[in-house]
Protein backbone atom coordinates (compact mmCIF):
# COMPACT_ATOMS: atom_id res chain seq x y z
CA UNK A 1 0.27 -16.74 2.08
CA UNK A 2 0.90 -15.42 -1.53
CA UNK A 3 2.30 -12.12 -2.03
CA UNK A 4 -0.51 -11.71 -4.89
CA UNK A 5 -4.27 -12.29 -4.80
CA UNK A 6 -4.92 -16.05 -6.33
CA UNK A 7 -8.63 -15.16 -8.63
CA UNK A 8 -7.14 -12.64 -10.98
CA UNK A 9 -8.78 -14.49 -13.74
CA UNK A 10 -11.92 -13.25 -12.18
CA UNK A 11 -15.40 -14.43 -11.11
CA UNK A 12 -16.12 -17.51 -13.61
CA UNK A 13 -19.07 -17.66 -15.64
CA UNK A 14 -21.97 -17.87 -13.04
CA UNK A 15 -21.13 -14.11 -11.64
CA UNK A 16 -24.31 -11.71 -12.18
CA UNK A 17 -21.75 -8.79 -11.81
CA UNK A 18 -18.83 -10.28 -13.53
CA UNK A 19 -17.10 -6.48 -14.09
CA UNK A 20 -17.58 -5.42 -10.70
CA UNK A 21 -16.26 -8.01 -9.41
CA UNK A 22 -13.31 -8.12 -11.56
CA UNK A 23 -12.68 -4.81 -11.11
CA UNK A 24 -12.62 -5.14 -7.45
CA UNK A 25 -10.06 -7.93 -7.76
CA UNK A 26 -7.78 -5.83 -10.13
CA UNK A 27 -7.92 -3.38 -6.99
CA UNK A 28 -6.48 -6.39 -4.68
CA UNK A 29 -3.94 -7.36 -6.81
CA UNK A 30 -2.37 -3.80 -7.91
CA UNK A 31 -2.92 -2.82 -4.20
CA UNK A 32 -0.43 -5.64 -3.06
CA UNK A 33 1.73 -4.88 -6.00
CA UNK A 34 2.40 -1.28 -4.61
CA UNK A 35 2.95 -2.73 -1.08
CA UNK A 36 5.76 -5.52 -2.45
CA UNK A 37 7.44 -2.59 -4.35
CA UNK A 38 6.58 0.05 -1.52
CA UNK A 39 10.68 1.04 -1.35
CA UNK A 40 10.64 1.16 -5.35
CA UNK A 41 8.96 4.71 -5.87
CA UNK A 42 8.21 4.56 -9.69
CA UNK A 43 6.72 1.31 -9.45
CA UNK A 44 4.93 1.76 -6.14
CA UNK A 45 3.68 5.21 -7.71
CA UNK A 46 2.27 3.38 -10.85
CA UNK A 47 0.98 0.53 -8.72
CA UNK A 48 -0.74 2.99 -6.13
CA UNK A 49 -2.21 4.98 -9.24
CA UNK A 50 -3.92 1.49 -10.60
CA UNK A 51 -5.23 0.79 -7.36
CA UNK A 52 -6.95 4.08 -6.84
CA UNK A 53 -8.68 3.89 -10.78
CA UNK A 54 -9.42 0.53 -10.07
CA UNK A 55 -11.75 1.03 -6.55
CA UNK A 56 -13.14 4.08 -8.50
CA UNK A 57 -13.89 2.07 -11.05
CA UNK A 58 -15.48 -0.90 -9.04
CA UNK A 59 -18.56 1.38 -8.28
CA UNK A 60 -18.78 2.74 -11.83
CA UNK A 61 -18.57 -0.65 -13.42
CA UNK A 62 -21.50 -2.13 -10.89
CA UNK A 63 -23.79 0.86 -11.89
CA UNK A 64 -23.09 -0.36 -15.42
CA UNK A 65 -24.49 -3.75 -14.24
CA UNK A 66 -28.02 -2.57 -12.43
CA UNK A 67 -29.74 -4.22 -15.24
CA UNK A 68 -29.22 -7.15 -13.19
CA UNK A 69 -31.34 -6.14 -10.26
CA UNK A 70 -34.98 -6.15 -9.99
CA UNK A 71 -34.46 -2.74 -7.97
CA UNK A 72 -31.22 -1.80 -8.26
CA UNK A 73 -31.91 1.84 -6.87
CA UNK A 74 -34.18 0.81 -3.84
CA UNK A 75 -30.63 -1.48 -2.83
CA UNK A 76 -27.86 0.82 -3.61
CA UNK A 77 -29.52 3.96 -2.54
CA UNK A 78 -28.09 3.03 1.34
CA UNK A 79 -25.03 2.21 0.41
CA UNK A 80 -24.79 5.08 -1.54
CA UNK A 81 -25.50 6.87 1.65
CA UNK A 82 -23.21 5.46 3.72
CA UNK A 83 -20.31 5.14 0.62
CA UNK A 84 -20.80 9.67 0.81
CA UNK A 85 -19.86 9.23 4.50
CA UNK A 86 -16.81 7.57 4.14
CA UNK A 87 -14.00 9.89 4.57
CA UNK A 88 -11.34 7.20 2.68
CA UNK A 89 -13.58 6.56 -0.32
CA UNK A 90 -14.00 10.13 -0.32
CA UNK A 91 -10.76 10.48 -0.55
CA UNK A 92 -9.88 7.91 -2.52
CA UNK A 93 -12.58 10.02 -5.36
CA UNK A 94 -10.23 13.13 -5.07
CA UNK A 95 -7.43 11.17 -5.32
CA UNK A 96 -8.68 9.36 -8.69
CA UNK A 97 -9.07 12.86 -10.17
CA UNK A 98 -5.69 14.04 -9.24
CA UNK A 99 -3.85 11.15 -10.57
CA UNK A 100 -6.15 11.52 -13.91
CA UNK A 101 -6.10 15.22 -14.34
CA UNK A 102 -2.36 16.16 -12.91
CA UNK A 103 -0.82 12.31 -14.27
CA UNK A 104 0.70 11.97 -10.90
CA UNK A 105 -0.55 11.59 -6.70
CA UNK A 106 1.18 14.14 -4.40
CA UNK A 107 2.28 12.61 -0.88
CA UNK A 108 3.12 13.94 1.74
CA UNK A 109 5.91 10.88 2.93
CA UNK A 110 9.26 10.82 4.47
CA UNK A 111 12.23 8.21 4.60
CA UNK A 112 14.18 7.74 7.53
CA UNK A 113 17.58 6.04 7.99
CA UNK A 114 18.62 4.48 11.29
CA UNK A 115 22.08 3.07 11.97
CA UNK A 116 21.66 0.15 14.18
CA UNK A 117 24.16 -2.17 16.44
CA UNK A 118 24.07 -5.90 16.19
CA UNK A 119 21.67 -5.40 19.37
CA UNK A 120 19.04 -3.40 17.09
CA UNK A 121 19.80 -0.30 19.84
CA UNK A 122 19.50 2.82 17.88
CA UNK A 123 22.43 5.15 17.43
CA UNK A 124 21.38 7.98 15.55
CA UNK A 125 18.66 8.62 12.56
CA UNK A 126 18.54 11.33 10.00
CA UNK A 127 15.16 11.64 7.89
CA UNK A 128 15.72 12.33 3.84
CA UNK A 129 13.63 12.92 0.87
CA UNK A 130 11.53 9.27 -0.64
CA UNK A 131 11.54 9.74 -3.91
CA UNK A 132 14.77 8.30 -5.33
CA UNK A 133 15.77 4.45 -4.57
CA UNK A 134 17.38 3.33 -1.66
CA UNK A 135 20.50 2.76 -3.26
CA UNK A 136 20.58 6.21 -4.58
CA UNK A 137 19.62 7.64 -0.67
CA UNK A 138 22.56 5.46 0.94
CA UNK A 139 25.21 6.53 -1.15
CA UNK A 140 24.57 10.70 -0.50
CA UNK A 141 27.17 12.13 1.39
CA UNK A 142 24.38 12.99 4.71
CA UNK A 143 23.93 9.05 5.21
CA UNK A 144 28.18 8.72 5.13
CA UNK A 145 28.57 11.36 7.48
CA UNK A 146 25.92 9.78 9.78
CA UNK A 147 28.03 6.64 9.93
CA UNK A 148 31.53 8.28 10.39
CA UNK A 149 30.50 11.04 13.15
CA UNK A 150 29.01 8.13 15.52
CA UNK A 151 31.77 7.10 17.89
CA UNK A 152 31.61 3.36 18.14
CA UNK A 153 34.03 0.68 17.66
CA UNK A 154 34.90 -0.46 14.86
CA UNK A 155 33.89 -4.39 15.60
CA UNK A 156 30.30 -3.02 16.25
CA UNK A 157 30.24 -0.92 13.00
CA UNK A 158 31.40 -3.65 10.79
CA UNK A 159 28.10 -5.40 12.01
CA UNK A 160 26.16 -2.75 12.40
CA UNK A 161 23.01 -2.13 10.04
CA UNK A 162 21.81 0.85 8.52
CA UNK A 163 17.74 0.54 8.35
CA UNK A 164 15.35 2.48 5.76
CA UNK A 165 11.84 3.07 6.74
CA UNK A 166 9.88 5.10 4.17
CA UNK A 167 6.63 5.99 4.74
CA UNK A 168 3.61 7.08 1.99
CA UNK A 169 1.69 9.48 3.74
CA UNK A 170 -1.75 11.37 1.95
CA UNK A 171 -1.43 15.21 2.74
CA UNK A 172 -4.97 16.91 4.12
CA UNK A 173 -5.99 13.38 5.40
CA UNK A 174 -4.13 13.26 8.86
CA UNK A 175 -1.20 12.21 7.08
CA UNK A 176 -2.54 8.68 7.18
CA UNK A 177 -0.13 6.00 5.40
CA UNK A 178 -1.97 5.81 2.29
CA UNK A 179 -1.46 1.64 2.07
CA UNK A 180 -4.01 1.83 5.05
CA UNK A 181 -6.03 4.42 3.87
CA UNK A 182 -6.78 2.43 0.69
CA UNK A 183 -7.14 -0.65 2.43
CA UNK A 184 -10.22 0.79 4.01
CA UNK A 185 -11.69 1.71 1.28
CA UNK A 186 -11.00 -1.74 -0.84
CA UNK A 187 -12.70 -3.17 2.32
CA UNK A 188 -16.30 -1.44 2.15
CA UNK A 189 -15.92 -1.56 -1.41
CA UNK A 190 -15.53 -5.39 -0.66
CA UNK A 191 -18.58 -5.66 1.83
CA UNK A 192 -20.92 -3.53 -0.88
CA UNK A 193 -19.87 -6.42 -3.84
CA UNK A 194 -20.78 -9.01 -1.21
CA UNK A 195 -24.09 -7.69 -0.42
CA UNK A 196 -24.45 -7.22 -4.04
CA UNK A 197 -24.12 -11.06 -4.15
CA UNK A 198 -26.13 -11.85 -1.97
CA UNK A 199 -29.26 -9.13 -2.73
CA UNK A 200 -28.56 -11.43 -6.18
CA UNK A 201 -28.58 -14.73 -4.40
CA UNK A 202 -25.59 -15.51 -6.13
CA UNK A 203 -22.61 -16.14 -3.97
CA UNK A 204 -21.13 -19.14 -5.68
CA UNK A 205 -18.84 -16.62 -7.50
CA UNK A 206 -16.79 -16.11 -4.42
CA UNK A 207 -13.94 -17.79 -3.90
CA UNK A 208 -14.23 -18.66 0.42
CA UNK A 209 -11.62 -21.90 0.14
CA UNK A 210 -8.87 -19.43 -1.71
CA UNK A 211 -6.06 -18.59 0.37
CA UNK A 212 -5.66 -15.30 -0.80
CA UNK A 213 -9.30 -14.19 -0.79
CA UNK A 214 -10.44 -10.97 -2.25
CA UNK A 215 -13.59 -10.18 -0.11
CA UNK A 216 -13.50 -10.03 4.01
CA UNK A 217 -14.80 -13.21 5.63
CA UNK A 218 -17.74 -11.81 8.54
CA UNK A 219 -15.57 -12.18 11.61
CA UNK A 220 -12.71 -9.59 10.12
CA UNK A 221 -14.94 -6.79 12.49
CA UNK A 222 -11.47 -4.46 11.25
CA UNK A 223 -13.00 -4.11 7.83
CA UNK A 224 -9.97 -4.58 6.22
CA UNK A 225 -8.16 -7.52 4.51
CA UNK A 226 -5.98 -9.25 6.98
CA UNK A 227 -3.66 -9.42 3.93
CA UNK A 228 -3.81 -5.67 3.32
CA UNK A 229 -2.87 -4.42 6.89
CA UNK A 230 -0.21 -2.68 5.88
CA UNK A 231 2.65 -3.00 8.84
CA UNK A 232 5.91 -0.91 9.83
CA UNK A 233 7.86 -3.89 8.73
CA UNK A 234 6.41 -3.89 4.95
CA UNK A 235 7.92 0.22 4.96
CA UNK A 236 11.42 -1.47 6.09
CA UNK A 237 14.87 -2.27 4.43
CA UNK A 238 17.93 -3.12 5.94
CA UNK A 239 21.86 -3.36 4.54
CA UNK A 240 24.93 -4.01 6.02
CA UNK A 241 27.25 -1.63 6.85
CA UNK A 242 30.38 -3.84 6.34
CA UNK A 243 29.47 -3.16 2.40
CA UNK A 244 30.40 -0.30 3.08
CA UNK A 245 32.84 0.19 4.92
CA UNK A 246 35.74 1.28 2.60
CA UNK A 247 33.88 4.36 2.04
CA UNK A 248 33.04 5.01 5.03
CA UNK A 249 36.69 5.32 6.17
CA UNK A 250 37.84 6.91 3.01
CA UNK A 251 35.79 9.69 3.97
CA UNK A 252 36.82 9.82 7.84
CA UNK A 253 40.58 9.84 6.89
CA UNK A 254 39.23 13.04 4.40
CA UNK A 255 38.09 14.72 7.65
CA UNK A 256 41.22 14.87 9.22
C-alpha cells in the first residue's frame, strides 16, 4: 500500500461537491504525512496542524456547496446532530482554534527509550521529553548512563538495540494518541461526504478501485481507515548500540 493517499488531484469534473471533497482528501494525505514523520516533531507538528484545518474545513467548504441540494438543510440537519455528539470532532473544533489562535497544538506526549538484547527482552527503560529529534534524545547524557549502568556482557551489548517509542497524546481527552483520535474524526467526516454523494446520486466521483482510498468501504464497521489505524509500531525507532559503543565506554572508564 502507498504511504500517501493516490486522488490528491481530487474528485474530477463530474463531483457536485468538488471542494468538499477535496478538502477531505487534503485531510488524508496531510494526516499520513504526520504519521510517516511521527518521530520528526516539527514536521509531524506542521503536518498534524494541516490535518486538523483541513477536517474543519471539510464541513465549512460543503456548507459553501448547499446550493447543490434541493434541501440541503432537511439532509444535513441529522448529521449535524449527530456531528455535535461526537466527542473527536468536537475536539478536533477546539483543537482547530488552538492551533489558529495560539500558532501551535499543546500535547500531552512522552518518549520512551528501551535498551533491548538481541532476544528483544527488555533491560531497562527511562521515559524523556518528545520534542527534540531522536538523534538529539540519544546522545543526552541520561540515555548513556542507561546503557553503561546495565550489567550485561559486552557480546550482548554490542548487539543490543536501543528502541524509541514516542507517543502524541491530546491532554483533557483521556490522553488518547491523537493519530487515532483524528482518524475518527476523518472517518465520520468520510461517511457524511459519502452520504452527501449519494443524497446527490452522484457517486462516480469516488475512487472504489484506488488502492489507497480516501472514503471507508461499508464493511470497515471500525469507522476508521484501515490505512489510518495508527499502530505502536508506526510510534517506533530502533538503532544499534554498536554505533555507539565508543562512547559508551568512554564514559564508563570516566566513572571509575
Amino acid at each position: 500500500m502507498p504511504s500517501l493517499p493516490n486522488d490528491l488531484n481530487g474528485p474530477g469534473p463530474l463531483c457536485p461537491i468538488p471542494k468538499a471533497h477535496r478538502t477531505l482528501v487534503e485531510a488524508h494525505h496531510f494526516w499520513h504525512q504526520a504519521a510517516d514523520n511521527y518521530s520528526h516533531p516539527d514536521l509531524f507538528r506542521a503536518n498534524l496542524n494541516a490535518t486538523i484545518q483541513a477536517l474543519r474545513n471539510v464541513t465549512f467548504s460543503l456548507q459553501n456547496e448547499k446550493h447543490a441540494f434541493a434541501d440541503f438543510d432537511a439532509w444535513y440537519q441529522p448529521w449535524q446532530t449527530r456531528m455535535k455528539a461526537s466527542s473527536v470532532l468536537s475536539w478536533s473544533k477546539e483543537a482547530r482554534n488552538a492551533v489558529v489562535k495560539q500558532g501551535e497544538l499543546h500535547t500531552a506526549s512522552t518518549a520512551t527509550v528501551r535498551l533491548l538484547t538481541w532476544k528483544d527482552d527488555e533491560l531497562t527503560r527511562l521515559s524523556i521529553a518528545p520534542e527534540t529529534s531522536s538523534e538529539a534524545l540519544l546522545s543526552t547524557l541520561p540515555v548513556i548512563d542507561l546503557i553503561a549502568k546495565v550489567s550485561i556482557p559486552s557480546g550482548d551489548l554490542s548487539s543490543a538495540v536501543l528502541e524509541l517509542e514516542r507517543q502524541w497524546n491530546l491532554p483533557n481527552f483521556r490522553n488518547r494518541e491523537v493519530l487515532d483520535a483524528l482518524a475518527a474524526a476523518y472517518g465520520l467526516l468520510s461517511d457524511l461526504l459519502v452520504d452527501a454523494h449519494a443524497s446527490l446520486g452522484r457517486l462516480d466521483c469516488i475512487d472504489d478501485r484506488s488502492p489507497h482510498p480516501s472514503f471507508r468501504a461499508t464493511h470497515h464497521r471500525s469507522g476508521t481507515l484501515p490505512c489510518m489505524t495508527a499502530t505502536a509500531e508506526l510510534r517506533k525507532e530502533r538503532f544499534r548500540v554498536d554505533a555507539r559503543i565508543d562512547s559508551v565506554f568512554r564514559y564508563m572508564g570516566s566513572m571509575v
